[in-house]
Protein backbone atom coordinates (compact mmCIF):
# COMPACT_ATOMS: atom_id res chain seq x y z
CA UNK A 1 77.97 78.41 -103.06
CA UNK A 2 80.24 77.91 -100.04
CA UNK A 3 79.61 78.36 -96.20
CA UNK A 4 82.69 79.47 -93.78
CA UNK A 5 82.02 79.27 -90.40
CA UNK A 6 83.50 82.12 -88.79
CA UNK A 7 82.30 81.58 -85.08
CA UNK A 8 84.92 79.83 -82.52
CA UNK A 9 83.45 77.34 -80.83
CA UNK A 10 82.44 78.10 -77.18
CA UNK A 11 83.41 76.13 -74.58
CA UNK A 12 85.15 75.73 -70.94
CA UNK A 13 88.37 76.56 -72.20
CA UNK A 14 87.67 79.30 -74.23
CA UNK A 15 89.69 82.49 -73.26
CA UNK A 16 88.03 85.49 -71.59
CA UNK A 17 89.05 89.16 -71.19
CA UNK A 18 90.85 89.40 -68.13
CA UNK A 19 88.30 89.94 -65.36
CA UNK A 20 85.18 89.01 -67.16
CA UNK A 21 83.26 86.14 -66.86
CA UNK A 22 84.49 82.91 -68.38
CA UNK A 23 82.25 80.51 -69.89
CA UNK A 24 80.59 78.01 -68.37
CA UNK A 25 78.65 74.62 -69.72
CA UNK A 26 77.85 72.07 -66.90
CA UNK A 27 75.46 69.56 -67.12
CA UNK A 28 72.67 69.43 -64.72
CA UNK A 29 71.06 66.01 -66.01
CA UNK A 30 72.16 63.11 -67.96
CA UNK A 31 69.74 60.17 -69.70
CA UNK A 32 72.79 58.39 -68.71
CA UNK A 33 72.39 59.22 -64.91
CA UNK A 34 68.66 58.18 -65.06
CA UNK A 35 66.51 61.36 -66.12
CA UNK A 36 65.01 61.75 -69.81
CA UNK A 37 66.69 63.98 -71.07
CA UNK A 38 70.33 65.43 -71.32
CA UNK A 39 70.10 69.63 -69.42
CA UNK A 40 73.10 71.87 -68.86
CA UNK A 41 73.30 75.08 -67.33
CA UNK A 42 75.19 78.12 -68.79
CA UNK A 43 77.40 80.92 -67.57
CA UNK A 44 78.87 83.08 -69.84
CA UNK A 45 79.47 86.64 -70.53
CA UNK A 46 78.32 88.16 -73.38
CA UNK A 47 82.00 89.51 -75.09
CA UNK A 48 82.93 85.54 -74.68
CA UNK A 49 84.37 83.96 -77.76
CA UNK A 50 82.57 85.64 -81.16
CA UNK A 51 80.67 88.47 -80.46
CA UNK A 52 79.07 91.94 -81.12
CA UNK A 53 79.61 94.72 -78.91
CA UNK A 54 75.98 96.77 -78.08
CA UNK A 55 76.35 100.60 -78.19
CA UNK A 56 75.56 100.48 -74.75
CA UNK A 57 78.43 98.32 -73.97
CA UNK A 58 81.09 101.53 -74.33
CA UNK A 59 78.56 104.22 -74.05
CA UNK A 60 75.82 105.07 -71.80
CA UNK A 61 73.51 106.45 -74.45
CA UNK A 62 74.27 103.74 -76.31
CA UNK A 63 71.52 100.91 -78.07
CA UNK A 64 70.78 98.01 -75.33
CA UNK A 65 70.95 94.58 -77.70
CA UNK A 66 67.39 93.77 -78.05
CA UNK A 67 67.44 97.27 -79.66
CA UNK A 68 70.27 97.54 -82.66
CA UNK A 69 68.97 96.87 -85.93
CA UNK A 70 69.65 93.71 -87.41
CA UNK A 71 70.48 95.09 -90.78
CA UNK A 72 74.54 95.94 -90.37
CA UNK A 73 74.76 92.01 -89.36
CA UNK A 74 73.59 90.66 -92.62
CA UNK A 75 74.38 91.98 -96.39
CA UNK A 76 77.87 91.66 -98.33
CA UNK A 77 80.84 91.87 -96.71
CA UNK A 78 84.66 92.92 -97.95
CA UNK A 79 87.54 90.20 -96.30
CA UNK A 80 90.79 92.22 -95.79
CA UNK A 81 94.17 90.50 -94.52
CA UNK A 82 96.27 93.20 -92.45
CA UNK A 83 98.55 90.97 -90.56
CA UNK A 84 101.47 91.40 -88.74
CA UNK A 85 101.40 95.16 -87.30
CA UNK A 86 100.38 96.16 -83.77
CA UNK A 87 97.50 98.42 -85.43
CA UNK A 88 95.52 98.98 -88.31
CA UNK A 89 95.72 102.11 -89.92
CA UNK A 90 93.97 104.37 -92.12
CA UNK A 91 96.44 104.04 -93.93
CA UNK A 92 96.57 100.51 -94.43
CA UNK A 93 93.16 100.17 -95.09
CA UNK A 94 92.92 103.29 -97.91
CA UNK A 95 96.28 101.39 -99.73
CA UNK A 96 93.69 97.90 -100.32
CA UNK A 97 91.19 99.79 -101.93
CA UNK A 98 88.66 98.18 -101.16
CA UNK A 99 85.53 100.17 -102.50
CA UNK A 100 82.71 101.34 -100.73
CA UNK A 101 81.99 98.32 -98.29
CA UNK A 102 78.78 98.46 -95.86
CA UNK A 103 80.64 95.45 -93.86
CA UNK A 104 84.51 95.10 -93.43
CA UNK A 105 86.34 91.37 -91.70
CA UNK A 106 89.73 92.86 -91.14
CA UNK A 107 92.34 89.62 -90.52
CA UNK A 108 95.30 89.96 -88.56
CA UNK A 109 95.92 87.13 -87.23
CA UNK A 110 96.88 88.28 -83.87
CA UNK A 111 94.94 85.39 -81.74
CA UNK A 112 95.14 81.85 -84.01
CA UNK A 113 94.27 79.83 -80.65
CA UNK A 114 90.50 80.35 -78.94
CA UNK A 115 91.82 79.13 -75.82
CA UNK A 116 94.83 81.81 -75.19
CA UNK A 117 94.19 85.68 -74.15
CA UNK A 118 96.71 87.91 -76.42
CA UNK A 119 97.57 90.60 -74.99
CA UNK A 120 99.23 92.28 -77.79
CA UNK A 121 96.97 91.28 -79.86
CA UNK A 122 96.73 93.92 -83.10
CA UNK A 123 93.78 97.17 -82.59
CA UNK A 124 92.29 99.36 -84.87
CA UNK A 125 93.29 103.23 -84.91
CA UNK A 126 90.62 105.12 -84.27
CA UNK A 127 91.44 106.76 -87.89
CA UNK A 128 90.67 103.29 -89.23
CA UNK A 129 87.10 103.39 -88.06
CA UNK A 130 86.73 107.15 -89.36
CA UNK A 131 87.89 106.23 -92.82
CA UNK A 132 85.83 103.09 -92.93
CA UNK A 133 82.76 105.29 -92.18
CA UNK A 134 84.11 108.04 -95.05
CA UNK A 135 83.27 104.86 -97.26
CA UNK A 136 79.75 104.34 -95.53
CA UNK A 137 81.06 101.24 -93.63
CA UNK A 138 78.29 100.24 -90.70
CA UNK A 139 80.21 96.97 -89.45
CA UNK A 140 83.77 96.48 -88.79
CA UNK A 141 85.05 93.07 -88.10
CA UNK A 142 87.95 91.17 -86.72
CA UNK A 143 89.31 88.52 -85.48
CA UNK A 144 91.05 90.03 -82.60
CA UNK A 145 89.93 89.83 -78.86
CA UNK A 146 88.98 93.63 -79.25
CA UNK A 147 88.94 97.06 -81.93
CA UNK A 148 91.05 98.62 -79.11
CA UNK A 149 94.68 97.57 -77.60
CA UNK A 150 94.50 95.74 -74.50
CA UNK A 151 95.30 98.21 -72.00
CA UNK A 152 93.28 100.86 -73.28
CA UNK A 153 90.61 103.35 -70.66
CA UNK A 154 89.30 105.50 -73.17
CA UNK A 155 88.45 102.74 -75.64
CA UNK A 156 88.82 105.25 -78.79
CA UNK A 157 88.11 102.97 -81.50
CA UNK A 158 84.77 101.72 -79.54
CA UNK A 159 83.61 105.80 -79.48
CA UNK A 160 84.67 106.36 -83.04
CA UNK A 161 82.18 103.30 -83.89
CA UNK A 162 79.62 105.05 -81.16
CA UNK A 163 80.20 108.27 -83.00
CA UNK A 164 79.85 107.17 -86.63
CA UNK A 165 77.14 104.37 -85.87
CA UNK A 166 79.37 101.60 -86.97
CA UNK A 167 78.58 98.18 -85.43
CA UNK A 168 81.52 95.68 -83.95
CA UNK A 169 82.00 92.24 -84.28
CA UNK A 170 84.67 90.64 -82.33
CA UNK A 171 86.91 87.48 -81.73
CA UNK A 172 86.21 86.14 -85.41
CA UNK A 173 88.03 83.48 -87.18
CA UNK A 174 89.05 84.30 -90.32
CA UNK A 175 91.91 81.93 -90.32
CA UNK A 176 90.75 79.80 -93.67
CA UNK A 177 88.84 82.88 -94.97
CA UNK A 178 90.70 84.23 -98.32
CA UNK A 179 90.74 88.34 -98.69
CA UNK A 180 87.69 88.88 -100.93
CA UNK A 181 84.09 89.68 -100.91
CA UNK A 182 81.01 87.39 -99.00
CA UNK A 183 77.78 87.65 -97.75
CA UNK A 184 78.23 88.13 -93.68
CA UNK A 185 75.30 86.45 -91.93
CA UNK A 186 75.88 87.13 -87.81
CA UNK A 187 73.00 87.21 -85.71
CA UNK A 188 73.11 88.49 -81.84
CA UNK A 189 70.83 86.82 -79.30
CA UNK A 190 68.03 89.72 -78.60
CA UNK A 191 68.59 90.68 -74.72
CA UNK A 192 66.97 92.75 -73.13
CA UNK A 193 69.17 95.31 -71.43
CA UNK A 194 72.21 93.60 -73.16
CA UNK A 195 75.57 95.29 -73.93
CA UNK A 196 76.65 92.86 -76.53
CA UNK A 197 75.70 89.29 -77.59
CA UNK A 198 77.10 85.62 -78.70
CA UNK A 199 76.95 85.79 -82.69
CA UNK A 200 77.19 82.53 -85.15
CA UNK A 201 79.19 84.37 -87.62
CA UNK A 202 78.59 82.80 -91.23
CA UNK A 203 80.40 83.99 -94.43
CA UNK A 204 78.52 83.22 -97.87
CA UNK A 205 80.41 82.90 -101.31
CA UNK A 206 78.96 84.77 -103.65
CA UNK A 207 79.93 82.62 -106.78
């Protein structure tokens, strides 16, 4: 049985949406400056590096974190490579078939480096979310700063996921992760009031 990291590593010069918070790590005592023990302080927001958007995050009537169910971030999990396209399509997904996957990782290798923002990095149609959910899909996945293209207002794929209860994890890296099926194990922080969390995204082989 094999583990695969999927979380990017957090740190100063991580990349951050546009006008969010970046994060932040500073230390605040050092056993080399005197004091016992090594302390930091830490800034982030909660969409930095891997993460899981809460309902409430794109929808007022939406889940706060400490309030989604747990069970969409664990269970088996289907891999799929779409790379190279500025969206992913129903289409694209319905010519893989793939099943009937609770949990979908879509890679498309749209942002290989943690520390640059993409801009043009590749979405999801909303028609991708609707067909995932035709299939009884309750997580979508990928490794793409967002489900929706970078200059979007009415964030369509987020309300598709709002409207068919489908949960999103974002800013994976799927980069050594082979098209196929896993166990996803991806854990948010439980905050209260949150609209999304940090996950440590693990994939499981099943063999």
């Amino acid at each position: 049985m094999k583990l695969y990291d999927i979380t990017h590593a957090l740190g100063n010069d991580t990349a951050y949406w546009p006008g969010d918070s970046p994060f932040r790590l500073e230390p605040t005592a050092r056993i080399a400056g005197g004091s016992s023990v090594n302390l930091s302080a830490l800034t982030l927001s909660p969409h930095n590096g891997t993460h899981t958007d809460a309902p409430f995050h794109y929808d007022d009537r939406g889940l706060t974190m400490e309030r989604v169910s747990l069970e969409p971030y664990l269970g088996r999990a289907v891999v799929v490579a779409l790379e190279g396209r500025p969206a992913v399509t129903a289409a694209d997904l319905q010519a893989l078939n793939i099943g009937a996957p609770a949990r979908v990782l879509i890679r498309t290798g749209s942002c290989p480096d943690r520390t640059r923002f993409y801009p043009d990095f590749t979405y999801l149609e909303p028609g991708a979310i609707e067909y995932l959910a035709t299939l009884g899909c309750r997580l979508v996945g990928t490794d793409a700063h967002s489900v929706d293209p970078f200059d979007s207002k009415d964030l369509r794929a987020h309300h598709a996921c709002f409207q068919t209860g489908m949960i999103i994890l974002e800013n994976l890296n799927l980069t050594a992760v082979e098209p196929g099926e896993y166990e996803l194990i991806a854990l948010p922080l439980k905050l209260e009031g949150g609209d999304g969390s940090p996950v440590r995204a693990v994939l499981r082989s099943l063999a």
